[in-house]
C-alpha atoms as a PDB file:
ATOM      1  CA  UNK A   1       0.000   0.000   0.000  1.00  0.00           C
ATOM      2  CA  UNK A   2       1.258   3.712  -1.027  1.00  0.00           C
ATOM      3  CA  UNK A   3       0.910   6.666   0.550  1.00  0.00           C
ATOM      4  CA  UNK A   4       0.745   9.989  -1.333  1.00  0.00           C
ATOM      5  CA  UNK A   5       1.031  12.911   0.259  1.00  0.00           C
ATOM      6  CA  UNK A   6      -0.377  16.145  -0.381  1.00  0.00           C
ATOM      7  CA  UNK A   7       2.081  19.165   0.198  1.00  0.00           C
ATOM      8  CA  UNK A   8       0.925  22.959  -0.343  1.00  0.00           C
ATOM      9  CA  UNK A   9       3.126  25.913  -0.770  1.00  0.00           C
ATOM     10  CA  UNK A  10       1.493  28.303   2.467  1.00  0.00           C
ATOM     11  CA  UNK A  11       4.265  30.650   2.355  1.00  0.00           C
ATOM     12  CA  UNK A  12       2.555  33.424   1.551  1.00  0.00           C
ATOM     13  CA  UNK A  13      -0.600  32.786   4.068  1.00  0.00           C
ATOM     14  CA  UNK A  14       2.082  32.576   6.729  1.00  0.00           C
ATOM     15  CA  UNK A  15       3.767  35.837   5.637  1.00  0.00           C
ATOM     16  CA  UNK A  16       0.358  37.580   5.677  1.00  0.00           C
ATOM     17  CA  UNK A  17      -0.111  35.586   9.326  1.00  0.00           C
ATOM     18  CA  UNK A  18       2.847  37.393  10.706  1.00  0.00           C
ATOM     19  CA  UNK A  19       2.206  40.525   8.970  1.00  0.00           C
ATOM     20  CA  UNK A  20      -1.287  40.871  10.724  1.00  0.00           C
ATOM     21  CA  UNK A  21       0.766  39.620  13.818  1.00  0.00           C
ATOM     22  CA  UNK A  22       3.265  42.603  13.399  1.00  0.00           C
ATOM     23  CA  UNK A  23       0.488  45.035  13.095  1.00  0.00           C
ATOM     24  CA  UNK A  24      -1.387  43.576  16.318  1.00  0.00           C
ATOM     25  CA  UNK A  25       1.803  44.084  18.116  1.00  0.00           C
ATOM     26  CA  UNK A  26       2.083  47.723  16.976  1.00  0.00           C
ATOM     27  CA  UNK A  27      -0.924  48.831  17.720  1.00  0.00           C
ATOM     28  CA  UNK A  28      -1.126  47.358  21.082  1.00  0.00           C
ATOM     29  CA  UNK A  29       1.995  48.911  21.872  1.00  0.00           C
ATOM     30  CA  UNK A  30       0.740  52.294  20.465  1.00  0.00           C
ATOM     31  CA  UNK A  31      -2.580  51.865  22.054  1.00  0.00           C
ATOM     32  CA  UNK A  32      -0.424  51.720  25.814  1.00  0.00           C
ATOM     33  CA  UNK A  33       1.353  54.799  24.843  1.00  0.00           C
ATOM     34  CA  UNK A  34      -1.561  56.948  24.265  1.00  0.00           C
ATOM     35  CA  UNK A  35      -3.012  55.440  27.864  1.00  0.00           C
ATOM     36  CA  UNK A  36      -0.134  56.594  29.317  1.00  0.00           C
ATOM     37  CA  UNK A  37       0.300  59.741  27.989  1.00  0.00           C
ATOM     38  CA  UNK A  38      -3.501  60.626  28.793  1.00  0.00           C
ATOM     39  CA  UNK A  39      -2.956  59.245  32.371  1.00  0.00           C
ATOM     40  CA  UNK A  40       0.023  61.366  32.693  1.00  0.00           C
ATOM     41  CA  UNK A  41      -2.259  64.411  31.541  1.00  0.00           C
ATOM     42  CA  UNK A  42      -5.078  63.359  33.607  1.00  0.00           C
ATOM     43  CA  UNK A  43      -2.730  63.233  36.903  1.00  0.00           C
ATOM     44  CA  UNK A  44      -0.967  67.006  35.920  1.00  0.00           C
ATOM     45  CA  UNK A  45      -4.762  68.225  35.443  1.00  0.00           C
ATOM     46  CA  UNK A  46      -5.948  66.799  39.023  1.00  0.00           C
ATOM     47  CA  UNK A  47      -2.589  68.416  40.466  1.00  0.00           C
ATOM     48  CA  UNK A  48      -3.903  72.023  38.721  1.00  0.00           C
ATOM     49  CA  UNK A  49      -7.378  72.024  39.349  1.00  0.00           C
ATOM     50  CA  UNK A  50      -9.673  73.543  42.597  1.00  0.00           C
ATOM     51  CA  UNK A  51     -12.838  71.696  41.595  1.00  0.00           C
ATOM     52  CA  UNK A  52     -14.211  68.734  40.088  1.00  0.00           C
ATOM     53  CA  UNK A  53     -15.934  71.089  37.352  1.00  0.00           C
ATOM     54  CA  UNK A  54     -12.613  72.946  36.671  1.00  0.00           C
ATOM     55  CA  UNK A  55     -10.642  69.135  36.405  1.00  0.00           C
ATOM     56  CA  UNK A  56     -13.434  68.262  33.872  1.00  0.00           C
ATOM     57  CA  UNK A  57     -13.207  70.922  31.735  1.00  0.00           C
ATOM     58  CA  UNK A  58      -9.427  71.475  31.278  1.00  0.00           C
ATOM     59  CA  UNK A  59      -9.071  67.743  30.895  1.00  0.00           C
ATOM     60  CA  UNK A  60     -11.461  67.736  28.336  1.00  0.00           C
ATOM     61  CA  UNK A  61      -9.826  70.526  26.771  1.00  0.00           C
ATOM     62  CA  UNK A  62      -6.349  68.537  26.763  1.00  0.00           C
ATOM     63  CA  UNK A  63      -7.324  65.769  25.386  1.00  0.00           C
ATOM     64  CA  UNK A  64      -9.296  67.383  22.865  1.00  0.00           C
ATOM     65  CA  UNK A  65      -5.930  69.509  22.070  1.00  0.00           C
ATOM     66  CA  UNK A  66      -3.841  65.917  21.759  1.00  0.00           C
ATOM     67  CA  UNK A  67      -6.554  64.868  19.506  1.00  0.00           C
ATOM     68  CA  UNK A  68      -6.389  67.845  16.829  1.00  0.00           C
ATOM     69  CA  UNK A  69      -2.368  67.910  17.118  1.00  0.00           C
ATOM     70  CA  UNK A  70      -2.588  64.027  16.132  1.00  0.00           C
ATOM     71  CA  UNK A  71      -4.757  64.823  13.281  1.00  0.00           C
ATOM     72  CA  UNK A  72      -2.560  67.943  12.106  1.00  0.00           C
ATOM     73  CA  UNK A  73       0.399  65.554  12.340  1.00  0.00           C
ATOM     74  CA  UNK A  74      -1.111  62.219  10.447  1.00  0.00           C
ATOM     75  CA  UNK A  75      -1.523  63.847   6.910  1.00  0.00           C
ATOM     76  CA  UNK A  76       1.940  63.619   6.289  1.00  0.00           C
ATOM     77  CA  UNK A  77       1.814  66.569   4.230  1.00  0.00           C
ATOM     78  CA  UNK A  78       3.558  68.591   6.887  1.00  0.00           C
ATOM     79  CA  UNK A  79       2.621  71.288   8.953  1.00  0.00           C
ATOM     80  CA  UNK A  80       4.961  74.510   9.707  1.00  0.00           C
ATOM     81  CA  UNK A  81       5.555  74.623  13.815  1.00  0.00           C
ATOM     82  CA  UNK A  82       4.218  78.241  13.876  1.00  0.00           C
ATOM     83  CA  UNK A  83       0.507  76.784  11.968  1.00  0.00           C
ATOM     84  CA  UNK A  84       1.035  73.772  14.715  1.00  0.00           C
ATOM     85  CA  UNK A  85       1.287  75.755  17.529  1.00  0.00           C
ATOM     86  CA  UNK A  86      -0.909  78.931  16.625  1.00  0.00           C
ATOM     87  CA  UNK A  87      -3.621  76.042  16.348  1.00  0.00           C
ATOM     88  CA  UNK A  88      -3.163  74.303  19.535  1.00  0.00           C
ATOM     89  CA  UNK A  89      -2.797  77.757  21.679  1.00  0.00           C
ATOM     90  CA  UNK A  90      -6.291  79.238  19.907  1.00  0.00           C
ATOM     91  CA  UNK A  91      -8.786  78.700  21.972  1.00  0.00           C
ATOM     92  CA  UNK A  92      -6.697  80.431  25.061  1.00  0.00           C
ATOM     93  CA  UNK A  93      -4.678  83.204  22.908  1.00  0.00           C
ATOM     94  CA  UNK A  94      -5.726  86.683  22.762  1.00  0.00           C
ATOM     95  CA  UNK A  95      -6.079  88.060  19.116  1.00  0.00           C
ATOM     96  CA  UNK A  96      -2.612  88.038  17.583  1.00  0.00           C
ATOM     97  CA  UNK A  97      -0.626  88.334  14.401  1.00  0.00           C
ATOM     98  CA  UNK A  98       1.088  84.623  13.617  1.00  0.00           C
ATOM     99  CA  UNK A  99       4.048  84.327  11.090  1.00  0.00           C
ATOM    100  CA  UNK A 100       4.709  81.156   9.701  1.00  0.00           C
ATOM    101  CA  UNK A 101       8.191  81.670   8.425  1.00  0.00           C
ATOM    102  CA  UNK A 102       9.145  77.866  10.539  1.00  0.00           C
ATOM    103  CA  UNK A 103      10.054  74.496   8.540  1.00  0.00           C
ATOM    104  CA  UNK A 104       7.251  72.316   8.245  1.00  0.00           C
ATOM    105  CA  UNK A 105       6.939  69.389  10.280  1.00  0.00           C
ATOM    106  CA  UNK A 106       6.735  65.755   8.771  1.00  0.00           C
END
């Protein structure tokens, strides 16, 4: 009695395995980060604020801020520091003249 075997080339489904893999890792990784950072922000804000009202509202306001700076940053088409920064300071800036002679940022 003979025994053929059956053999299949899965070199590319294990490739795309440990591609999806990679990019599980990464965003796990990145996910941590951002919980870090926003505990970190979260802790500073307590330390600043007189009132439970006051906490919420300039916490809010933070993470709001991180959240606009991320999506100024994820174009990739670049964003001159001055734009970056006159953005992120508007809502507590009094009316002023911005130049934005700066590089851009990639």
């Amino acid at each position: 009695m003979r025994i053929k075997g059956l053999t299949r080339d899965i070199t590319e489904r294990k490739e795309l395995e440990d591609h999806k893999n990679t990019l599980i890792s990464e965003l796990d990784h990145r996910v941590k980060n951002v919980l870090a950072t926003v505990s970190a922000v979260a802790s500073r804000t307590r330390e600043t604020s007189s009132s439970m009202p006051e906490f919420v509202a300039a916490l809010d306001g933070r993470i709001k801020s991180m959240a606009i700076t991320h999506e100024l940053l994820s174009y990739w088409q670049g964003i001159p520091p001055a734009e970056l920064v006159r953005r992120e300071l508007a809502p507590y800036a009094l009316p002023a003249i911005w130049t934005s002679t700066d590089r851009t940022l990639c």
